[in-house]
Protein backbone atom coordinates (compact mmCIF):
# COMPACT_ATOMS: atom_id res chain seq x y z
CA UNK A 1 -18.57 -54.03 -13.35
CA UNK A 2 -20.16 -52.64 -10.10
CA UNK A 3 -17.42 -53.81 -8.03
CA UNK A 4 -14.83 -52.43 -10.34
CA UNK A 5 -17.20 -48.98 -9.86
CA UNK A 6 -17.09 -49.18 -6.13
CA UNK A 7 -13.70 -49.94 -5.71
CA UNK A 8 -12.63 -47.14 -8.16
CA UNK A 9 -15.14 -44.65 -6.34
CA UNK A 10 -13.69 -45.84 -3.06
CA UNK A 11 -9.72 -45.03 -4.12
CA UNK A 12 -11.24 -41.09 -4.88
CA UNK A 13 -12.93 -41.05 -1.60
CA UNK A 14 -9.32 -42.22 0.11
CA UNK A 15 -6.89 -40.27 -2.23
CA UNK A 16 -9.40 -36.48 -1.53
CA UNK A 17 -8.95 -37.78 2.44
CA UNK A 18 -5.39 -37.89 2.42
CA UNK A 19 -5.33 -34.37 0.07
CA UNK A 20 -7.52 -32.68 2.37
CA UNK A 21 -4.98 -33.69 5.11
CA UNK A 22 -2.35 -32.19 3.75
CA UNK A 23 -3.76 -28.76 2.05
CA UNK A 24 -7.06 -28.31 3.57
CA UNK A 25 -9.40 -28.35 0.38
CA UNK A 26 -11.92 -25.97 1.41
CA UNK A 27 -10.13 -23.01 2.59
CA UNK A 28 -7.89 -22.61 -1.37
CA UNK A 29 -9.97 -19.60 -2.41
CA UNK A 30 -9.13 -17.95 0.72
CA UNK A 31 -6.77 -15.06 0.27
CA UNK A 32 -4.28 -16.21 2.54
CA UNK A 33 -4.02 -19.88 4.03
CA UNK A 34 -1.80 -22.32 6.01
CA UNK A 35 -1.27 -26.07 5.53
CA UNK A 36 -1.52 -28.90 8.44
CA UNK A 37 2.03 -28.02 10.70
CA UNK A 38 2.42 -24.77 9.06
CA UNK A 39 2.72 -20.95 10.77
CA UNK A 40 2.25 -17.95 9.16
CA UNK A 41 2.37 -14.14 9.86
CA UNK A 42 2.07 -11.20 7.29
CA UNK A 43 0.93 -7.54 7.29
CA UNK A 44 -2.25 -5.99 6.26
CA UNK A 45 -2.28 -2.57 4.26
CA UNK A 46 -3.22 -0.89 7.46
CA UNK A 47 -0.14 -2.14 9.42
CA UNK A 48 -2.10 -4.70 11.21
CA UNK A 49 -0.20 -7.85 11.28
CA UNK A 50 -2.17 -11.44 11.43
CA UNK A 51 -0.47 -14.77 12.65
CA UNK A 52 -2.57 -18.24 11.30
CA UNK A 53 -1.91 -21.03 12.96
CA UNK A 54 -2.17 -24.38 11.38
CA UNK A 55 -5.11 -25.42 8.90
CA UNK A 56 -6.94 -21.78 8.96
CA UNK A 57 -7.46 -19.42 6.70
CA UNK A 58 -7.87 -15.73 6.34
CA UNK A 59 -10.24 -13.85 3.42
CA UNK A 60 -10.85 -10.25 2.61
CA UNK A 61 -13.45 -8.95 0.50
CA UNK A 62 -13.61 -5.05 -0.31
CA UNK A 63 -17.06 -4.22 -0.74
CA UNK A 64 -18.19 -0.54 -0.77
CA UNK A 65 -18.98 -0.07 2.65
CA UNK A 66 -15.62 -0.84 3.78
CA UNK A 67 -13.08 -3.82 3.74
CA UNK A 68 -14.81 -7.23 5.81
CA UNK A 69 -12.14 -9.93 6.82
CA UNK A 70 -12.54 -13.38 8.17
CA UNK A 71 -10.86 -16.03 9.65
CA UNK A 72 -11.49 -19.53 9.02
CA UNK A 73 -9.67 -21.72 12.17
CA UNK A 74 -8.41 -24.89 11.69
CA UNK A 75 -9.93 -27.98 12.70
């Protein structure tokens, strides 16, 4: 029973590796992202245009004070 646990546990542990390879897991809620091998450039409200690079990520929140964006780089 344990070993049936372990090995089960074990095929999760492999199969989120692989996932996370492909789509980096942590950056989905960001508002714009790019996968592993993967370029992207778009244009901000203001006219300001962004180019992400490979695994990184870009988020905007609008608070009241003003708009705050990040970016996230790639490992």
């Amino acid at each position: 029973m344990l070993r049936g646990a372990l090995a089960l546990g074990g095929i999760g542990v492999a199969t989120a590796l692989v996932a996370d390879r492909l789509t980096p897991l942590g950056q989905l809620m960001a508002d714009w992202h790019t996968g592993t091998g993967e370029r992207r450039e778009f244009t901000l409200a203001d006219g300001t245009t962004v180019l992400l690079d490979a695994r990184s990520a870009w988020m905007c929140a609008m608070p009241r004070a003003g708009p705050r964006c990040s970016c996230a780089p790639g490992p």
